[in-house]
C-alpha atoms as a PDB file:
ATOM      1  CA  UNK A   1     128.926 102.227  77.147  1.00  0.00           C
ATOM      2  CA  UNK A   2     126.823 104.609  78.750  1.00  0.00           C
ATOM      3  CA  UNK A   3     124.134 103.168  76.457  1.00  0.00           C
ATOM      4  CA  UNK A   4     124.269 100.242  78.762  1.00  0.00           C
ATOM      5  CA  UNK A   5     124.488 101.955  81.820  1.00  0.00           C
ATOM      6  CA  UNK A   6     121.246 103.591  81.551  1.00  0.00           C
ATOM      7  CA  UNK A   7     119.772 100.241  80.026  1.00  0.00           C
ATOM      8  CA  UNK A   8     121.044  98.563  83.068  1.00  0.00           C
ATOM      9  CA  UNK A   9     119.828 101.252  85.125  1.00  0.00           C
ATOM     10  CA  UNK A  10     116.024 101.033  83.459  1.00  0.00           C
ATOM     11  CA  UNK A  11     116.335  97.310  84.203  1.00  0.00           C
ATOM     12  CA  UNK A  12     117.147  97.548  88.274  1.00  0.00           C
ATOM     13  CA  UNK A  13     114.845 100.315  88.658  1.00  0.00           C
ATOM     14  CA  UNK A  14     112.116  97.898  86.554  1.00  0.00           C
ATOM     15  CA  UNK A  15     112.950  95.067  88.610  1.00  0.00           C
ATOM     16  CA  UNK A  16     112.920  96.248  92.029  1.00  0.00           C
ATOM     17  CA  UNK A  17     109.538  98.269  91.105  1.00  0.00           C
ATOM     18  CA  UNK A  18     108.394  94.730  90.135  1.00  0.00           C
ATOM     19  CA  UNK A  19     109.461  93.156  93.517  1.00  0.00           C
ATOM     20  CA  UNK A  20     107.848  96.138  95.471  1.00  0.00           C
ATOM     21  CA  UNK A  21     104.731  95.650  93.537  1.00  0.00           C
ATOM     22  CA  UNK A  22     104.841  91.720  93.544  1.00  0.00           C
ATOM     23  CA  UNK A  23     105.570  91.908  97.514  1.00  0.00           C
ATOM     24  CA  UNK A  24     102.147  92.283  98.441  1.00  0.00           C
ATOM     25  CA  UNK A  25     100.769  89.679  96.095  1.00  0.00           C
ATOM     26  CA  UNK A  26     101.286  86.887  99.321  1.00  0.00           C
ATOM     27  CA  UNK A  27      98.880  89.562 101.174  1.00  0.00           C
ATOM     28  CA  UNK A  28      96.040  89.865  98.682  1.00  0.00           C
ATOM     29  CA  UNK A  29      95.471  85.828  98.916  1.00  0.00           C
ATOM     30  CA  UNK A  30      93.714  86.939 102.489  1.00  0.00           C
ATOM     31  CA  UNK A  31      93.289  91.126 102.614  1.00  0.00           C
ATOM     32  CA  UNK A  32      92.457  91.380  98.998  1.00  0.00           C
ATOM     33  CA  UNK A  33      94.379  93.415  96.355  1.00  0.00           C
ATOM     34  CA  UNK A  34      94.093  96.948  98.544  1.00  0.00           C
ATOM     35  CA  UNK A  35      93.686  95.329 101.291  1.00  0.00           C
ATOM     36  CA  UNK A  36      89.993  95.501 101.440  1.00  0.00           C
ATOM     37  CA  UNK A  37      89.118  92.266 103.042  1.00  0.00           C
ATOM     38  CA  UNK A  38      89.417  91.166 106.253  1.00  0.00           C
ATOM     39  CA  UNK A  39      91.449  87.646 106.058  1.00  0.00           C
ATOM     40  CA  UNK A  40      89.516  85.104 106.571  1.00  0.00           C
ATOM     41  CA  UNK A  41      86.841  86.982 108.033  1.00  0.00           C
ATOM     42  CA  UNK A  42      89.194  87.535 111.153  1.00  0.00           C
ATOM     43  CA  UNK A  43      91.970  90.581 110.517  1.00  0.00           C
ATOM     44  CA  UNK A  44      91.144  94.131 110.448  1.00  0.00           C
ATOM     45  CA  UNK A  45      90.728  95.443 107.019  1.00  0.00           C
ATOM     46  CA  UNK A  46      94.675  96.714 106.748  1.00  0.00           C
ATOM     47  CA  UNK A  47      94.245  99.450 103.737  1.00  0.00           C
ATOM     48  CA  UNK A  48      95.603 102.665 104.617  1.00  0.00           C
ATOM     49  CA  UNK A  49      97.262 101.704 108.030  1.00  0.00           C
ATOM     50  CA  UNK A  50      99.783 104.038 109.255  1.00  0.00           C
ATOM     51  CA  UNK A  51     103.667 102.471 108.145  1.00  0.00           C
ATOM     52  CA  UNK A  52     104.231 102.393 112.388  1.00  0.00           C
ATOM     53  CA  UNK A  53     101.276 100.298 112.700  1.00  0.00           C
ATOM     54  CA  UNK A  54     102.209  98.120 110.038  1.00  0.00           C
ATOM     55  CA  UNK A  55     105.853  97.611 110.982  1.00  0.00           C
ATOM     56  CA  UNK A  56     105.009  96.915 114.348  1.00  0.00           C
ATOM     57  CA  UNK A  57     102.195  94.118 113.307  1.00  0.00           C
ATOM     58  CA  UNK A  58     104.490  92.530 111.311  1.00  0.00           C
ATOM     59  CA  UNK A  59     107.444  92.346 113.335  1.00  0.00           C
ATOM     60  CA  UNK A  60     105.507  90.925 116.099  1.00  0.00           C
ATOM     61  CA  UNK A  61     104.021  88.256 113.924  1.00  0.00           C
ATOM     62  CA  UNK A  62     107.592  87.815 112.708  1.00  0.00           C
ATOM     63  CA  UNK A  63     109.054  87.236 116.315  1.00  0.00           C
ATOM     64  CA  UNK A  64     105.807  85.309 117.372  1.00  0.00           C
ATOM     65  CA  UNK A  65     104.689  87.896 120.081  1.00  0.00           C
ATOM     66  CA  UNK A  66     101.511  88.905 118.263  1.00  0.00           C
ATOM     67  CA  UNK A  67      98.575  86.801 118.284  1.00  0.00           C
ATOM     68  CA  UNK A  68      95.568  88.708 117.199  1.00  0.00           C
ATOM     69  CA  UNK A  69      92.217  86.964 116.075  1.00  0.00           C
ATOM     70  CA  UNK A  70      94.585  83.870 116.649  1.00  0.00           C
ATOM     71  CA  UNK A  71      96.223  84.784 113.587  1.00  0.00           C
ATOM     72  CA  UNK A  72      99.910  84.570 114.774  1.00  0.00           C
ATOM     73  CA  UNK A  73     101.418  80.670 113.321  1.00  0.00           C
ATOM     74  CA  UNK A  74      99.780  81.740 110.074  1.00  0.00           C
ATOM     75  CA  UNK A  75     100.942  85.186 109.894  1.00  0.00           C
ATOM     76  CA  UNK A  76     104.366  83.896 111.195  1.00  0.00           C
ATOM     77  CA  UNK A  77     104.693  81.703 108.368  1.00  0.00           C
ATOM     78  CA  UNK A  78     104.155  84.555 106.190  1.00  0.00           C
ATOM     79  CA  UNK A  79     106.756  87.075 107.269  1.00  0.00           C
ATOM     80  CA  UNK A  80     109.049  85.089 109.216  1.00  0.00           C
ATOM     81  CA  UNK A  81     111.344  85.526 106.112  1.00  0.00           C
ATOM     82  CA  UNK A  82     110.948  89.021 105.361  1.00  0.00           C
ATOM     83  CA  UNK A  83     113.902  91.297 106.019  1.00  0.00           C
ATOM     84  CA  UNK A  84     113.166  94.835 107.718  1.00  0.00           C
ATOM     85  CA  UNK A  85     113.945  96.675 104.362  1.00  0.00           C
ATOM     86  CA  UNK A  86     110.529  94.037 103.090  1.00  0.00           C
ATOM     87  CA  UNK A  87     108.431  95.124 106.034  1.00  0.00           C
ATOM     88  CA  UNK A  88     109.041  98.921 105.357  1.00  0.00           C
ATOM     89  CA  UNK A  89     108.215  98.295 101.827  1.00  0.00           C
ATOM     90  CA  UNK A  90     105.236  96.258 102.501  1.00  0.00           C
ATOM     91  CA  UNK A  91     104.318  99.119 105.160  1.00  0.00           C
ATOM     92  CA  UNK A  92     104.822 101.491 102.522  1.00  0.00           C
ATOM     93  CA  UNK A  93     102.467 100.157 100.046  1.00  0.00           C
ATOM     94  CA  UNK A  94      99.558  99.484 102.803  1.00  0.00           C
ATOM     95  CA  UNK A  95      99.918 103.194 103.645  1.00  0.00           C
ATOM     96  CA  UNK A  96      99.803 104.109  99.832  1.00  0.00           C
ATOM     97  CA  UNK A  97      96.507 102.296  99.620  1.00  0.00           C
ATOM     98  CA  UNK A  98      93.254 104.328  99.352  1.00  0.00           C
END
């Protein structure tokens, strides 16, 4: 039994490391795998901003009170499903990027 507990441990702490990790794969279509690139020649480049920053750009793209480089419907479209625990992940990983 506890065999399987630790094998079903491995297996959440594999998936959700693969759903962090996947979570920015919508991203690196336009800011590139670090977020390098500025999307479609518009956005800042996003690698290494502060979480705050991050959260805050997203969740105003989210509630459709950010509009920068007339970004907003297409960024809306992107995290207009995310949930706040999604953002702070996404955050995370921007942050983590060097």
């Amino acid at each position: 039994k506890m065999k399987k507990i630790v094998l079903t441990s491995i297996f959440v702490a594999a998936t959700a490391a693969y759903l962090s990790a996947a979570s920015f794969t919508a991203c690196a279509a336009c800011h590139g795998a670090n977020g390098e690139k500025a999307a479609l020649g518009k956005s800042e480049i996003i690698k290494g901003w502060p979480e705050a920053k991050t959260i805050e750009a997203l969740n105003g793209y989210k509630a459709g009170t950010l509009n920068v480089h007339g970004m907003g419907a297409l960024m809306k479209g992107q995290v207009v499903k995310l949930a706040d625990a999604d953002i702070a992940d996404l955050a995370k990983q921007i942050a983590a990027m060097k």
